[in-house]
Protein backbone atom coordinates (compact mmCIF):
# COMPACT_ATOMS: atom_id res chain seq x y z
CA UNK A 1 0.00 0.00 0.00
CA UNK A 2 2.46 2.75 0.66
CA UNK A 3 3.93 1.96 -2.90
CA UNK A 4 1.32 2.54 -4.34
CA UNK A 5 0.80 5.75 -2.79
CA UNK A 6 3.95 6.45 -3.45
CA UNK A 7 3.91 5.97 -6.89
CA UNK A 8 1.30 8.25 -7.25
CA UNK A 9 3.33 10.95 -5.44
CA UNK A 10 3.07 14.07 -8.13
CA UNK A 11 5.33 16.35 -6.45
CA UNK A 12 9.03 17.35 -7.64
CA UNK A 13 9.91 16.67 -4.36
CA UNK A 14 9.01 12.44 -5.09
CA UNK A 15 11.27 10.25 -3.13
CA UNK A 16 10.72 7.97 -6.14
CA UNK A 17 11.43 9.99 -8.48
CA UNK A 18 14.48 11.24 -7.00
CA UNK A 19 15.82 7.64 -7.01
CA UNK A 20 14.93 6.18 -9.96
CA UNK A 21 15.20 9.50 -11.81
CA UNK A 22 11.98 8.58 -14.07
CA UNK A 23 9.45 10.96 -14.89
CA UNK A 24 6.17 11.18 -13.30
CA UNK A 25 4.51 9.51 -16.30
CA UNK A 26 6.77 6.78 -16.45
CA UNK A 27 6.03 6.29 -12.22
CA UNK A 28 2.46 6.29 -13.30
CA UNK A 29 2.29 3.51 -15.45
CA UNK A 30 3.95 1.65 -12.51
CA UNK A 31 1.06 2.73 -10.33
CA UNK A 32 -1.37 1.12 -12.73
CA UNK A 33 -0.14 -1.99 -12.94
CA UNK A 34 0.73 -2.22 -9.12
CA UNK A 35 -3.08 -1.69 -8.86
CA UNK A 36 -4.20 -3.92 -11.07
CA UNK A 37 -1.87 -6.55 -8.95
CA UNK A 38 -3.51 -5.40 -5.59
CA UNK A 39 -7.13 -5.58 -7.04
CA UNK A 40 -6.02 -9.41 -8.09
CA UNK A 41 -4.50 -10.18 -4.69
CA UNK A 42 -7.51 -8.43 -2.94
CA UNK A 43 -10.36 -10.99 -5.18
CA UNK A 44 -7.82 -14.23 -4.31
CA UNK A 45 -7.97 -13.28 -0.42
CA UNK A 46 -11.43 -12.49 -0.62
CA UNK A 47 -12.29 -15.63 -2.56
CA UNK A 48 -9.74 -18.07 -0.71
CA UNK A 49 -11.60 -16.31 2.93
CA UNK A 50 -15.28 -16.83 1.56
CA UNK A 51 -14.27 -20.63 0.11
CA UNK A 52 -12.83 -21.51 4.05
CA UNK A 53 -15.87 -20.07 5.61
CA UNK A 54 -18.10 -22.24 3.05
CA UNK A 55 -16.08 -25.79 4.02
CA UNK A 56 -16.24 -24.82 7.66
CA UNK A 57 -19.64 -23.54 7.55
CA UNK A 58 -19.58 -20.73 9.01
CA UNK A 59 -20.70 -18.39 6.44
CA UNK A 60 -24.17 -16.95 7.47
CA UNK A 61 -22.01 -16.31 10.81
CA UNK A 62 -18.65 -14.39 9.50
CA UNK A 63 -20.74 -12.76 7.04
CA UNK A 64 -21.90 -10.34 9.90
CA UNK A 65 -18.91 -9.77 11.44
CA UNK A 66 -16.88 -6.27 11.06
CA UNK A 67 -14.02 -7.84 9.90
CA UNK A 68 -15.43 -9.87 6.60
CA UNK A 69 -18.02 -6.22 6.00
CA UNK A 70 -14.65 -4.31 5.78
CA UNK A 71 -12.74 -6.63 3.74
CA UNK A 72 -15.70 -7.01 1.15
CA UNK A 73 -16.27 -2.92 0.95
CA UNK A 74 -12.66 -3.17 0.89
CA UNK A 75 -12.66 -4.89 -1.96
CA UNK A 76 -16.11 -3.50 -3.63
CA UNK A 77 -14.08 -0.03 -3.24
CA UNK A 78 -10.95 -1.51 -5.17
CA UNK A 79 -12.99 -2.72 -8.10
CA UNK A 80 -14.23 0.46 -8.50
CA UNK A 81 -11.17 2.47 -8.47
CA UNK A 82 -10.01 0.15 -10.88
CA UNK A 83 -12.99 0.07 -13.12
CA UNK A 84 -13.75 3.92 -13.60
CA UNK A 85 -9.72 3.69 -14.34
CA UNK A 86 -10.13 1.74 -17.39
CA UNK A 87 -9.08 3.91 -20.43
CA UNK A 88 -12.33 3.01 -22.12
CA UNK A 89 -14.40 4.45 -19.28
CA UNK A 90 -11.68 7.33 -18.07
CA UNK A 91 -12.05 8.98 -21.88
CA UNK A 92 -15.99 8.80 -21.22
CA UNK A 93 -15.94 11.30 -18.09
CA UNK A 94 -12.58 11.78 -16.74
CA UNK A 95 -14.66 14.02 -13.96
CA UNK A 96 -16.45 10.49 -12.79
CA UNK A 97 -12.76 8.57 -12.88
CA UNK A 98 -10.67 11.39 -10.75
CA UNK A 99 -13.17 11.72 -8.00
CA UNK A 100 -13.90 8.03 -7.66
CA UNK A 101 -10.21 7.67 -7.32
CA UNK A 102 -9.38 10.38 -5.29
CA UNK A 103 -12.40 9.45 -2.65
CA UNK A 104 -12.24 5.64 -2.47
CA UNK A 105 -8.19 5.74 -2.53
CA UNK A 106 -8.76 7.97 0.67
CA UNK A 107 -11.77 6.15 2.36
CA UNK A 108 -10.33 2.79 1.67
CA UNK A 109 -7.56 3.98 4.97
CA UNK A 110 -10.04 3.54 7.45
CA UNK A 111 -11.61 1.05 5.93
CA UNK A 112 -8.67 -1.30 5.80
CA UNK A 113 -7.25 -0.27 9.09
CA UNK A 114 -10.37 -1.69 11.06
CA UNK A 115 -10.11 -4.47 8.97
CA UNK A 116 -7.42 -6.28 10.66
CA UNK A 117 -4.69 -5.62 13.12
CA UNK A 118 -1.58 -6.43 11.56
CA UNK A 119 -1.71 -4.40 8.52
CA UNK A 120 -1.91 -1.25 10.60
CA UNK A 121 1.54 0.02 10.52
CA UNK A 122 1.10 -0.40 6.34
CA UNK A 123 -1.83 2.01 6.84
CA UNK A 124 -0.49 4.56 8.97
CA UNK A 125 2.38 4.52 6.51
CA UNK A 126 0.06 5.06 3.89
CA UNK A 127 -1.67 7.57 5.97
CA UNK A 128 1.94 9.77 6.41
CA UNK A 129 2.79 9.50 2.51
CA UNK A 130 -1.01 10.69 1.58
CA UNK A 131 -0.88 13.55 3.98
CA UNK A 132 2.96 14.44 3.08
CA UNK A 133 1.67 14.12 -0.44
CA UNK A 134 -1.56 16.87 -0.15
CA UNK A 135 0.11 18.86 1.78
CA UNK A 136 3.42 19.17 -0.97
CA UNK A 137 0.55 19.17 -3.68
CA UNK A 138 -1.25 22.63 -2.28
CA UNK A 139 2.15 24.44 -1.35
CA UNK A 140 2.75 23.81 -5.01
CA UNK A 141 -0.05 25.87 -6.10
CA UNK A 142 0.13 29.51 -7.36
CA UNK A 143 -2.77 31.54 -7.30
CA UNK A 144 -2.54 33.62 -10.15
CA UNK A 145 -4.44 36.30 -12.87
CA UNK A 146 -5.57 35.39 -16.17
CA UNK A 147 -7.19 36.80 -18.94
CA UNK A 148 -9.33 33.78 -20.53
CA UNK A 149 -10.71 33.38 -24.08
CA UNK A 150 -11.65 31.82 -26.88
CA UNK A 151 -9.34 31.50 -29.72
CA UNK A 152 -11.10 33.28 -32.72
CA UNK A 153 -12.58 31.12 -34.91
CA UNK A 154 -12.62 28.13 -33.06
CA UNK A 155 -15.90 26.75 -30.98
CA UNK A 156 -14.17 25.22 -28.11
CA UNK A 157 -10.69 25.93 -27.87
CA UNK A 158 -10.01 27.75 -24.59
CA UNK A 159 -6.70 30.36 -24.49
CA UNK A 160 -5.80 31.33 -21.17
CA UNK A 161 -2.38 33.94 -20.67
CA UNK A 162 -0.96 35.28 -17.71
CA UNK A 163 1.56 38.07 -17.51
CA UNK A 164 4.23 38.37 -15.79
CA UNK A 165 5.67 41.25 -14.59
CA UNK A 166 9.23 42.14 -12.82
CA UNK A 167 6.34 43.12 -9.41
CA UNK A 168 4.17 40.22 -10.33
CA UNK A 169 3.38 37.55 -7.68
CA UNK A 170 4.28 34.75 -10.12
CA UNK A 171 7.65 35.97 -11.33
CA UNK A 172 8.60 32.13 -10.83
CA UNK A 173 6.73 31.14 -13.60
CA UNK A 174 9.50 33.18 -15.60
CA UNK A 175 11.74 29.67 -14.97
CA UNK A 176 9.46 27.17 -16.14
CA UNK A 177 10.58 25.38 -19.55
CA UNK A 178 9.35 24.13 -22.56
CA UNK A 179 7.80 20.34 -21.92
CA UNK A 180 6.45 20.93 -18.37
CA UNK A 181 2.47 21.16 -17.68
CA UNK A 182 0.31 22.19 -14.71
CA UNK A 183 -2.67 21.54 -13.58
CA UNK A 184 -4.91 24.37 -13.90
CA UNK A 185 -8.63 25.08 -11.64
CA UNK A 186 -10.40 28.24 -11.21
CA UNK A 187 -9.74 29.85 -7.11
CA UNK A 188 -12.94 28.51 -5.85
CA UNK A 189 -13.70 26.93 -2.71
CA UNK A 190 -11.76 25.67 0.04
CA UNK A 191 -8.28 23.73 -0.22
CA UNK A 192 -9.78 20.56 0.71
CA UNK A 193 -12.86 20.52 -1.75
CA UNK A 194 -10.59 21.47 -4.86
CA UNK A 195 -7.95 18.26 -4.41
CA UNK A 196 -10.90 16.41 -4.67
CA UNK A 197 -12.58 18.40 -8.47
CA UNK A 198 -10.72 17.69 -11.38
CA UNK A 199 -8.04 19.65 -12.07
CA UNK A 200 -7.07 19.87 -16.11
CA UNK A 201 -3.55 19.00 -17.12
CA UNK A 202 -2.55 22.19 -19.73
CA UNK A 203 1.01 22.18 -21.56
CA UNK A 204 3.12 25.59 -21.12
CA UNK A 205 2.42 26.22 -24.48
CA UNK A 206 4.67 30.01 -24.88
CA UNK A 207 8.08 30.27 -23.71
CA UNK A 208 7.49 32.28 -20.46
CA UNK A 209 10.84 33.71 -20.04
CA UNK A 210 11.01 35.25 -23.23
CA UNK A 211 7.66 36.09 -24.03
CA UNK A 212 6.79 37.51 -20.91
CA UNK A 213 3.64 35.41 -20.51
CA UNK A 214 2.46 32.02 -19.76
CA UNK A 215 -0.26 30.69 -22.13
CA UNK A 216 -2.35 28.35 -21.62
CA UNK A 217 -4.36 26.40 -24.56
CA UNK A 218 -7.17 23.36 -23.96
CA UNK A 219 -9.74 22.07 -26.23
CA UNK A 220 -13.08 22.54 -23.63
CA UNK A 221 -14.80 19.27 -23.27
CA UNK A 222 -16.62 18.45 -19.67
CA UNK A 223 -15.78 19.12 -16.29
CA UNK A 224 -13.05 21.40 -15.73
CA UNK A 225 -12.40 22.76 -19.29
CA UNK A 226 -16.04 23.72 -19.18
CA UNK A 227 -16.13 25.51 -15.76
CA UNK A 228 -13.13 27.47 -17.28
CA UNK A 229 -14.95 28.24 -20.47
CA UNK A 230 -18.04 29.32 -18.52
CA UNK A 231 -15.60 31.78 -16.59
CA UNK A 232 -14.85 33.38 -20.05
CA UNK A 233 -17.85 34.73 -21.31
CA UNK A 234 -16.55 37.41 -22.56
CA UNK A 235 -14.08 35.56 -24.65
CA UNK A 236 -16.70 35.28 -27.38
CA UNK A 237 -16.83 38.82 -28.07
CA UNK A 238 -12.90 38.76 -28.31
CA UNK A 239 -12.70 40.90 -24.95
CA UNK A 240 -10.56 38.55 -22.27
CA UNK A 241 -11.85 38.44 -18.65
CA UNK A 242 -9.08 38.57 -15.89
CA UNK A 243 -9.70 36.12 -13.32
CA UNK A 244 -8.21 34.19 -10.30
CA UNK A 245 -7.34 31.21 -11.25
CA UNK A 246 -4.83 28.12 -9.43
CA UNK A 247 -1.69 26.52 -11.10
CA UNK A 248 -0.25 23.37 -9.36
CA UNK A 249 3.21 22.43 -10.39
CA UNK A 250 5.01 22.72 -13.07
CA UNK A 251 5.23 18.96 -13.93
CA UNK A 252 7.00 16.88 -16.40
CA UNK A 253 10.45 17.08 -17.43
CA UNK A 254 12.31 19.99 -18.09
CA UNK A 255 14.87 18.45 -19.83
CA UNK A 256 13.89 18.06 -23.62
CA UNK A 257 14.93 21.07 -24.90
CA UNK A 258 19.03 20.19 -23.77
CA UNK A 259 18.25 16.43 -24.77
CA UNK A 260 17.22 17.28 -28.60
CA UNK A 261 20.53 19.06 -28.91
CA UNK A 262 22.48 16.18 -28.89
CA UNK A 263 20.35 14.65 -32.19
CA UNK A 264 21.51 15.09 -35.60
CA UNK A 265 17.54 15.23 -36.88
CA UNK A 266 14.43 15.79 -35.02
CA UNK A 267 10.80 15.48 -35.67
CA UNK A 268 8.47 17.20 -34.04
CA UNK A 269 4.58 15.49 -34.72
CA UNK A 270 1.46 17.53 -33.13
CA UNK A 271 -2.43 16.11 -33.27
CA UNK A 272 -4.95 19.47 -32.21
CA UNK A 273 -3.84 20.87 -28.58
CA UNK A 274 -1.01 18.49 -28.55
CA UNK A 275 0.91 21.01 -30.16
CA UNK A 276 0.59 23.16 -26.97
CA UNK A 277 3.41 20.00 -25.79
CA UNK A 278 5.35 20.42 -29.06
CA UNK A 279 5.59 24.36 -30.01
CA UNK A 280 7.60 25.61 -27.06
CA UNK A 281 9.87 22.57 -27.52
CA UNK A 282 10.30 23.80 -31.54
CA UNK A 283 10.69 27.11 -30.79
CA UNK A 284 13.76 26.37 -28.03
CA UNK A 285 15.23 24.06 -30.73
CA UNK A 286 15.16 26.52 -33.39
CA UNK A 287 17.12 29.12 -31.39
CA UNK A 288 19.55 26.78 -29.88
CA UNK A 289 20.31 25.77 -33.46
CA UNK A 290 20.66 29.21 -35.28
CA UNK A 291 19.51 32.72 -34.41
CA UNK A 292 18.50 33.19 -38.22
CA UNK A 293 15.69 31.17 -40.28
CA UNK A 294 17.34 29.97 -43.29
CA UNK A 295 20.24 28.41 -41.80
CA UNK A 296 21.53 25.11 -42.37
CA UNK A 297 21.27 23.07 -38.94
CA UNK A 298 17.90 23.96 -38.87
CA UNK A 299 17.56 22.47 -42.44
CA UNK A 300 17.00 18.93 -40.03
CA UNK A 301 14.42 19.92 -37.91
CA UNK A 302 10.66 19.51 -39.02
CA UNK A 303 7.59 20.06 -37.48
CA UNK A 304 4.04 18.91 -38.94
CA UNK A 305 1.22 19.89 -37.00
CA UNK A 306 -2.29 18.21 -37.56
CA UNK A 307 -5.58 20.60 -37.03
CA UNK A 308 -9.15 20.68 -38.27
CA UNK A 309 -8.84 23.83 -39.51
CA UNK A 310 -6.10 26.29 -39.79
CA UNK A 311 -7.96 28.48 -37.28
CA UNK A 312 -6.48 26.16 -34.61
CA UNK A 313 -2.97 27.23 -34.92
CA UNK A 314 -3.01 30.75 -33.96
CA UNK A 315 -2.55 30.89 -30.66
CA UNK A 316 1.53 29.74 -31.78
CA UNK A 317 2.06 32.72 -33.45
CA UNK A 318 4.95 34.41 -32.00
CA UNK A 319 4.62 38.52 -32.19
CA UNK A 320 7.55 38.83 -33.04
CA UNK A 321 8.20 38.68 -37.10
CA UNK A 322 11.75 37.46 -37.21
CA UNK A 323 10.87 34.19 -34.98
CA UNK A 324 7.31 33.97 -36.89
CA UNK A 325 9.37 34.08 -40.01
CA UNK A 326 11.66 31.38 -38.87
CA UNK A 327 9.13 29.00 -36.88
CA UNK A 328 6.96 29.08 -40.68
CA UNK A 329 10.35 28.14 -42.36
CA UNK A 330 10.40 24.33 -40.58
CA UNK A 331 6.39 24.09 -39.97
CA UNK A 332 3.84 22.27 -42.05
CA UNK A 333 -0.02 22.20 -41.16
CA UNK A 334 -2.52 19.66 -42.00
CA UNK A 335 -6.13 21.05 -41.55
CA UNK A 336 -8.75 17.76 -41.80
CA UNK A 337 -11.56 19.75 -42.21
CA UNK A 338 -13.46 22.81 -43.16
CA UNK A 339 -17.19 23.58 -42.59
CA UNK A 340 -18.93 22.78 -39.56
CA UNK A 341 -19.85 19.31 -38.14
CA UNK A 342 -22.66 18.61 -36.38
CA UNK A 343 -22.67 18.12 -32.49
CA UNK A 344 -22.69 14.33 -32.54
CA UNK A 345 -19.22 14.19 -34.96
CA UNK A 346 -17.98 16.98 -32.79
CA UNK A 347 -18.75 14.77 -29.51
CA UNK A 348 -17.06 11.60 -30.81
CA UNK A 349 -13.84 13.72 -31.68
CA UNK A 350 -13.14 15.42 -28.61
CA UNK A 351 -13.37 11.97 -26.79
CA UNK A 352 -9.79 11.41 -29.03
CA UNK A 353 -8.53 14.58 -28.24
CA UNK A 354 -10.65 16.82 -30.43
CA UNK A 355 -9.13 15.87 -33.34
CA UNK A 356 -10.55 13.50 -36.21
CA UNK A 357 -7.40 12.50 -38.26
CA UNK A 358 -9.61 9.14 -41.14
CA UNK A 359 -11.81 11.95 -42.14
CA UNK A 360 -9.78 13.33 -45.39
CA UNK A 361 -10.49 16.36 -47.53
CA UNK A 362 -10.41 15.99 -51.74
CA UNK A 363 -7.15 16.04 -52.65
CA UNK A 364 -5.27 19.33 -53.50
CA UNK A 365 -2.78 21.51 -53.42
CA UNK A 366 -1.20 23.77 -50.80
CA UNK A 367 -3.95 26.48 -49.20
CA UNK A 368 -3.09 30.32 -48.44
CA UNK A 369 -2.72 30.28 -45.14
CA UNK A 370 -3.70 33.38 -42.68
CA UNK A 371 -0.94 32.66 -40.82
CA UNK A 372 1.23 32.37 -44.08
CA UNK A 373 2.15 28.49 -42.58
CA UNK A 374 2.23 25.67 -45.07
CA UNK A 375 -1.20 24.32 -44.80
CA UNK A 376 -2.34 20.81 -46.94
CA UNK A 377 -5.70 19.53 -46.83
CA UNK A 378 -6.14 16.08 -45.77
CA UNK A 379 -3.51 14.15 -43.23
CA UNK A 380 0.13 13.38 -43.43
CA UNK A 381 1.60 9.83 -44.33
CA UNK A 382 3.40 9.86 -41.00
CA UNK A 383 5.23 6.64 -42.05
CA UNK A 384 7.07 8.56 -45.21
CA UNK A 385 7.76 10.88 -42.81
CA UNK A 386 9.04 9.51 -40.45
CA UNK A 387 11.01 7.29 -42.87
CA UNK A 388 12.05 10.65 -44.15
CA UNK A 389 13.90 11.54 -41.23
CA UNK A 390 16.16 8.22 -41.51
CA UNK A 391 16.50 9.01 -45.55
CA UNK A 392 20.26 9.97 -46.88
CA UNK A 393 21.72 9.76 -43.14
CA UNK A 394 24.79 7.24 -42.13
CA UNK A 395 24.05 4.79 -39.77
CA UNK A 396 25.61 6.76 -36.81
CA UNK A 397 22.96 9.91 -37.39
CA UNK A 398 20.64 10.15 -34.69
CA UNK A 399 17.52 10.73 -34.88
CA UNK A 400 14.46 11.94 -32.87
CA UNK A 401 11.12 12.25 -33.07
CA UNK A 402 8.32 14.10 -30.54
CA UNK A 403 4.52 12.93 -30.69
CA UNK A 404 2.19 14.29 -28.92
CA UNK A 405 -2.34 13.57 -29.89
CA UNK A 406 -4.85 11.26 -29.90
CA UNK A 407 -4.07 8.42 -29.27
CA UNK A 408 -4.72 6.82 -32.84
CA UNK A 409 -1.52 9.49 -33.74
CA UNK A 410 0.80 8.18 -31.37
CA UNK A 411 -0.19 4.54 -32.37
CA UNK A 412 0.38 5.02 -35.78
CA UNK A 413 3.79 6.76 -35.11
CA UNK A 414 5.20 3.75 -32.80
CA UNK A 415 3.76 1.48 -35.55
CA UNK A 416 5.28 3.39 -38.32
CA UNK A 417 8.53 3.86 -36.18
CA UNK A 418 9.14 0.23 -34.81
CA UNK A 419 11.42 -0.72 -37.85
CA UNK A 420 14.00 1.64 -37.02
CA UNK A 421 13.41 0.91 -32.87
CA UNK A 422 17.40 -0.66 -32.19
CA UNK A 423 18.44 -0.47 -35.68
CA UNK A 424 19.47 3.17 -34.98
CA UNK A 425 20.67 5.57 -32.70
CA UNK A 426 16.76 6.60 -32.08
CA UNK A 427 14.93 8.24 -29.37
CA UNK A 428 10.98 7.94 -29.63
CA UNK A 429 9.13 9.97 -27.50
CA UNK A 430 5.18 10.24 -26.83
CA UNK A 431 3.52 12.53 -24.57
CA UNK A 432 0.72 11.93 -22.46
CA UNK A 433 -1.09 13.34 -19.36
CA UNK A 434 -2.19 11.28 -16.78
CA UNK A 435 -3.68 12.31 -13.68
């Protein structure tokens, strides 16, 4: 038990993670399978129990006592965590899947403590970690200002920037990098109540430091996103409303940006609000490389960036024209669609991240683009692409590619890459939030 609380421990400060040096996502997909164990062990000492109190018949009797009620809600309360965690189900309403976890994974303490005697030092282990953990997760929030709106010309894609300001509150947002997230909640209600709401993981999707805000870009589906893009009512009319929100974290690696300088060739590959992952990362790489677009290193970096429409993409515009100039130089856009869909197709898409990437447009040529990117209708081959990247390169070139979408993108690309998984010097890397 305190494993597994452990290995849910989302704090930088993660004795885990500290040891093991793996990411919080990585420690997360240890968590689920450690619970998928424990819900197996939990069934075979529930079923082994209920089996010896059948033989000795004593069933009608032990059913009554404390001991057996515990260990069944116990194990009623496991099978629930564990179902509403399925990814099937977790896509459906990630609202019903966070609070289910968050309140069975705490009642299930006091539950198992009374349950028997000799498992009460695990508990009150467990009991230390969960508090330690809370407690690190709320210091780790920053209450800040932000203007919230819609990006023009989409339906439901939510922009949300804060400034920062040399007398700002949140001047340490000024030192978070490309490839972290947080965890973003309107100020509402008391500390205890909002650890237990949904809380929406959001990519820093602008280069703080340099751009002198942090932005903030979500598709709005249910829950959260909506709440959020409730708050900005006024986005609609292209006015932005300034108000309180909280940021937990950063999360997530900071180290990308120093890790793609030691590849010869990099890929970047974005599906809708993925790109919110992938832009700042693009951006950093571009400047590392060369000050000035045109220049020959960053001749081997691409970035293709899958939308519905072109609309999508301009929250990444950089103001200033020398970097816009350069960041349309490596950048290729794939819009999917045009028109408007009707509620039932726009439903089933946002369940996949918002974005539909079968549906193609008739074939043609290269659109004008507002934001004078390269835009094709239709979708990318990712495989030529990606077997691109290896194309006229000696054996010793390495090679990375980014992914972060739906999940039917980042399928295809590990399908499309696996031929060239320990053939080459070749880092793969998909993005995804958890919780």
């Amino acid at each position: 038990m305190p494993l597994q609380y452990l290995l849910a421990f989302k704090s930088p400060f993660s004795p885990i993670q500290h040891l093991t040096r793996c990411s919080w996502t990585t420690l997360n997909a240890a968590h689920q399978v450690l619970g998928r164990v424990s819900t197996i062990l939990f069934y075979l000492h529930a079923g082994f129990y209920l089996n010896f109190f059948v033989q000795a018949h004593v069933l009608a009797k032990r059913i009554k006592d404390w001991d057996v009620i515990l260990g069944l809600v116990g194990t009623i309360a496991f099978t629930a965590v564990g179902t509403t965690a399925l990814s099937a189900l977790r896509k459906l309403s990630y609202r019903v899947f966070y609070t289910t976890h968050v309140t069975l994974a705490t009642m299930l303490l006091p539950v198992l403590y009374f349950h028997v005697h000799h498992i009460r030092i695990y508990i009150i282990e467990t009991v230390i970690v969960y508090t330690v953990h809370l407690v690190l997760r709320i210091l780790n929030e920053h209450k800040v200002e932000g203007s919230l709106t819609l990006v023009p010309g989409t339906a439901n894609l939510l922009e949300i920037n804060i400034p920062i300001t040399a007398k700002s509150k949140q001047k340490s947002i000024v030192q978070w990098q490309p490839g972290q997230h947080v965890y973003t909640s309107l100020a509402q209600g008391p500390v205890y109540m909002r650890s237990l709401k949904s809380r929406s993981p959001f990519a820093i999707a602008s280069l703080p430091s340099e751009d002198g805000n942090l932005k903030l870009v979500a598709r709005v589906l249910d829950g959260n996103t909506a709440a959020l893009a409730k708050a900005a009512t006024e986005g609609a009319t292209g006015k932005a409303s300034s108000i309180p929100l909280i940021l937990e974290g950063p999360y997530g690696l900071s180290t990308h940006s120093n890790t793609l300088l030691q590849y010869n060739r990099v890929l970047f590959i974005a599906g809708g609000v993925g790109a919110t992952f992938v832009v700042p990362l693009y951006r950093t790489l571009l400047k590392d490389l060369s000050p000035s677009p045109g220049s020959r290193r960053r001749q081997n970096v691409a970035f293709v960036w899958v939308v519905r429409d072109e609309a999508e993409t301009s929250w990444a515009v950089p103001e200033d024209e020398l970097e816009k100039k350069g960041m349309q130089e490596r950048m290729t856009v794939y819009a999917t669609q045009t028109g408007r869909m009707d509620n039932d197709e726009h439903k089933n898409n946002d369940v996949d991240e918002g974005i539909e990437l079968e549906r193609l447009l008739p074939s043609g040529g290269i659109n004008d683009s507002v934001q004078k990117w390269q835009v094709h209708p239709g979708r990318p081959d990712l495989g030529e692409m990606i077997d691109g990247v290896f194309s006229h390169t000696r054996n010793d070139t390495k090679v990375a590619v980014l992914v972060c979408g739906p999940r039917s993108m980042a399928d295809e690309v590990k399908k499309k890459s696996n031929k060239w998984i320990g053939k080459r010097d070749f880092w793969l890397h998909v993005e995804a939030f958890g919780l």
